[in-house]
Protein backbone atom coordinates (compact mmCIF):
# COMPACT_ATOMS: atom_id res chain seq x y z
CA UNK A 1 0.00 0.00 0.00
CA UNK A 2 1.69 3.85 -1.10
CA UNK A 3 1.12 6.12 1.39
CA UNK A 4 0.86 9.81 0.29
CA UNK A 5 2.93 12.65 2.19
CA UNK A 6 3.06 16.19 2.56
CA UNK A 7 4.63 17.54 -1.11
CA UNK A 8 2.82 14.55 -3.25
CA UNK A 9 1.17 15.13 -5.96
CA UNK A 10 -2.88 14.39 -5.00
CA UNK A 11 -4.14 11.80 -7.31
CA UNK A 12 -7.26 13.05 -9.50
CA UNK A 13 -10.44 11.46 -9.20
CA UNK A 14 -13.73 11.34 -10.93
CA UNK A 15 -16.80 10.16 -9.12
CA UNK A 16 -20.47 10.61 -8.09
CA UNK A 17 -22.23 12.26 -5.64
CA UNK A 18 -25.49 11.32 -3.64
CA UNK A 19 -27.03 13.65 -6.16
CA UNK A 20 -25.41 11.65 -9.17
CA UNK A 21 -23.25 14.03 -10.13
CA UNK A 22 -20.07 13.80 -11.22
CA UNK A 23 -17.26 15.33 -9.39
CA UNK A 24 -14.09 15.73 -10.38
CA UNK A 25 -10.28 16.77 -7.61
CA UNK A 26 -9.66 18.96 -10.43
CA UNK A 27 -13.07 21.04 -9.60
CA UNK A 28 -11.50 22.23 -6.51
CA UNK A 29 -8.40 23.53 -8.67
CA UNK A 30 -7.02 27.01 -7.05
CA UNK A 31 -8.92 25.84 -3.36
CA UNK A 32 -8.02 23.76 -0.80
CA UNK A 33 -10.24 20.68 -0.16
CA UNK A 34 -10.53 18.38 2.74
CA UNK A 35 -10.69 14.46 1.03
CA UNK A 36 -11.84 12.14 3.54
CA UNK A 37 -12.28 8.64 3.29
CA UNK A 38 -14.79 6.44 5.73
CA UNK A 39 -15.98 2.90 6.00
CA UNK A 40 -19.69 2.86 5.64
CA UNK A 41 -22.43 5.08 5.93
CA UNK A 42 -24.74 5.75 9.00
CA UNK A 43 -22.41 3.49 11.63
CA UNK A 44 -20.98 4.93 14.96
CA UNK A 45 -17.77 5.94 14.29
CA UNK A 46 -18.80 7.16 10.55
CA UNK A 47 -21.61 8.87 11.59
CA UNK A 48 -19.40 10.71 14.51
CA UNK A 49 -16.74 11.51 11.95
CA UNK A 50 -19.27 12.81 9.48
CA UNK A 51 -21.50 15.25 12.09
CA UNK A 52 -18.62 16.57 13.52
CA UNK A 53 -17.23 17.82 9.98
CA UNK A 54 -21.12 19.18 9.19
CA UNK A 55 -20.75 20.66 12.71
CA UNK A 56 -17.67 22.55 11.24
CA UNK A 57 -18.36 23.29 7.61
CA UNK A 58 -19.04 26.66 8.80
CA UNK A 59 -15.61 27.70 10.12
CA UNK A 60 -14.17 25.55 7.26
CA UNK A 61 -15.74 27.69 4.73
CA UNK A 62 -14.41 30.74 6.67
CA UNK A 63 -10.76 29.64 5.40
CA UNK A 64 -12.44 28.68 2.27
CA UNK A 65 -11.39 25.06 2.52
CA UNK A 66 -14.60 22.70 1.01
CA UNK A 67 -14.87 19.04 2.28
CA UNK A 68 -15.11 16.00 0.62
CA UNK A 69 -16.45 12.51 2.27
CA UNK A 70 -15.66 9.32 0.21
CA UNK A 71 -16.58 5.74 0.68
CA UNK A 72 -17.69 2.84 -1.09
CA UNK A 73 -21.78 3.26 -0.70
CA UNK A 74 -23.89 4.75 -3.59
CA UNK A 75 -25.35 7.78 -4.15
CA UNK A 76 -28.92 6.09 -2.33
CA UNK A 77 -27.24 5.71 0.85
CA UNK A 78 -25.48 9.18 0.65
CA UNK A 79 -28.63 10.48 -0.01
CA UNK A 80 -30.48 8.59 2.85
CA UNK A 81 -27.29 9.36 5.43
CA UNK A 82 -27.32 12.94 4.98
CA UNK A 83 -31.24 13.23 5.22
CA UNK A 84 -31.01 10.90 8.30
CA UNK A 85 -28.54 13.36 10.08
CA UNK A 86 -28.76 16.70 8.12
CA UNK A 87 -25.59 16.93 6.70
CA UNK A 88 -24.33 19.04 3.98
CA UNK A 89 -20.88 17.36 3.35
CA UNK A 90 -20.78 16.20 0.13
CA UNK A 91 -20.29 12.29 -0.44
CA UNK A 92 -18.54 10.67 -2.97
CA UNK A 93 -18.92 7.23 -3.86
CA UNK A 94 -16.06 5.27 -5.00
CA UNK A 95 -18.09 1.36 -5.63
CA UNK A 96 -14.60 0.53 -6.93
CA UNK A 97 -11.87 1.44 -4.05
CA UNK A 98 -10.36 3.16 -7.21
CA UNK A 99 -9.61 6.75 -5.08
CA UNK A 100 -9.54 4.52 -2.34
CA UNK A 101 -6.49 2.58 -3.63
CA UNK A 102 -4.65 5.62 -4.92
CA UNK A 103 -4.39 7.45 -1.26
CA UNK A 104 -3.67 4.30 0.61
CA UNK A 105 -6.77 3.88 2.58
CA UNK A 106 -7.65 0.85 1.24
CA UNK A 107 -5.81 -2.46 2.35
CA UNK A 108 -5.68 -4.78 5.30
CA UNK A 109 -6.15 -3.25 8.94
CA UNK A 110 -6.85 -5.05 11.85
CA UNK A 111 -9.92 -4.25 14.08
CA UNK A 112 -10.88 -6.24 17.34
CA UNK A 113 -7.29 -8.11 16.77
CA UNK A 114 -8.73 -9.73 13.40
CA UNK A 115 -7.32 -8.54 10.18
CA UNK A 116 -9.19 -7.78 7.11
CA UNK A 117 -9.24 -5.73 4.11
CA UNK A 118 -11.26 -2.67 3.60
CA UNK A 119 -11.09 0.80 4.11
CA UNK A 120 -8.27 2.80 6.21
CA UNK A 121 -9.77 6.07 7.68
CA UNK A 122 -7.72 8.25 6.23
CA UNK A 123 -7.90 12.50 5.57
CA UNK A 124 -5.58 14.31 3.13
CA UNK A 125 -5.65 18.14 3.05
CA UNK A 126 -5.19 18.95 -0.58
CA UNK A 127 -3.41 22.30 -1.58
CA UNK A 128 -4.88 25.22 -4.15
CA UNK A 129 -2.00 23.58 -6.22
CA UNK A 130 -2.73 19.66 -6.28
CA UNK A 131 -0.51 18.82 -3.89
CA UNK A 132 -0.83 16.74 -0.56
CA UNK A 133 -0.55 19.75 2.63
CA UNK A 134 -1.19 16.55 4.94
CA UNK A 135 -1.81 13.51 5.59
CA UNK A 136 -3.63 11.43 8.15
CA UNK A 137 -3.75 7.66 7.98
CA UNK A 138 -5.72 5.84 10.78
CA UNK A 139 -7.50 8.58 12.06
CA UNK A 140 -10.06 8.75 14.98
CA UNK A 141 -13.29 9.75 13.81
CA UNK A 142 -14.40 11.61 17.25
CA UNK A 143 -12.14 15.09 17.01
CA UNK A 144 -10.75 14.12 14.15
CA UNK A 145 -12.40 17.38 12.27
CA UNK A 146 -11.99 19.59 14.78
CA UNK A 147 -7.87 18.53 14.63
CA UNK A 148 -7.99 19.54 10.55
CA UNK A 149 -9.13 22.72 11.98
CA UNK A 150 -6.37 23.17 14.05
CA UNK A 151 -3.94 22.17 11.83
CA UNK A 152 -4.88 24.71 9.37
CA UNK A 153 -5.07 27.53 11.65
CA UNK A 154 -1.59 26.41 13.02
């Protein structure tokens, strides 16, 4: 599995949102984007994760820094996650682990001491130029926004 570090190039992506729409890295050209990546939709630590980024889209958007979620559901369970909990992140869905595969956060981990293979909770801040800021691989969902928001005001 490549991991990506501070100074890589961000690897573009092309995939749907719950509305269906396509979305593209290279629409957030000349910004800088949050690009998270979750297990599943509407479970604990997902649903924390998710909330607590909604909670902060305002001060986000203050720096002008937009936030991506991406996981493997489709654009139905988006849909139904976001209704369920009012969010206004937008969700990607990547069916294939394509984007998944290309920042690392999709291999084995081990939960509950079994290993398996699936998604790695990982959060890359993504530079007005394309390029990886930072890098978190592993993350806690619960203050795991709030700790992108530091970071950037550091």
């Amino acid at each position: 599995m490549a991991t990506l570090t501070a100074g890589d190039a961000a690897p573009g992506f092309t995939l749907h949102d719950q509305d269906g729409a396509s979305v593209s890295l290279g629409d957030y050209a000349g910004r800088k984007v949050v690009v998270y990546f979750y297990p599943k939709d509407d479970t604990p630590g997902c649903t924390k994760e998710a909330c607590q980024f909604n909670d902060l889209l305002n001060e986000f958007s203050k720096i002008d820094v937009d936030i991506v979620g991406i996981s493997a559901d489709d654009a139905s369970s988006h849909l139904a996650f976001r209704e369920k909990y009012g969010l206004n992140v937008r969700l990607l869905s990547d069916p294939d682990h394509d984007a998944m595969n290309a920042y690392g956060a999709w291999g084995e981990r081990t939960r509950d001491g079994k290993v398996t293979v699936g998604v790695i909770r990982s959060t890359f801040l993504v530079g007005p130029d394309g390029l990886i800021e930072n890098a978190w691989y592993n993350v806690n969902p619960d203050g795991h926004p709030a700790e992108i928001l530091a970071a950037l005001a550091a």
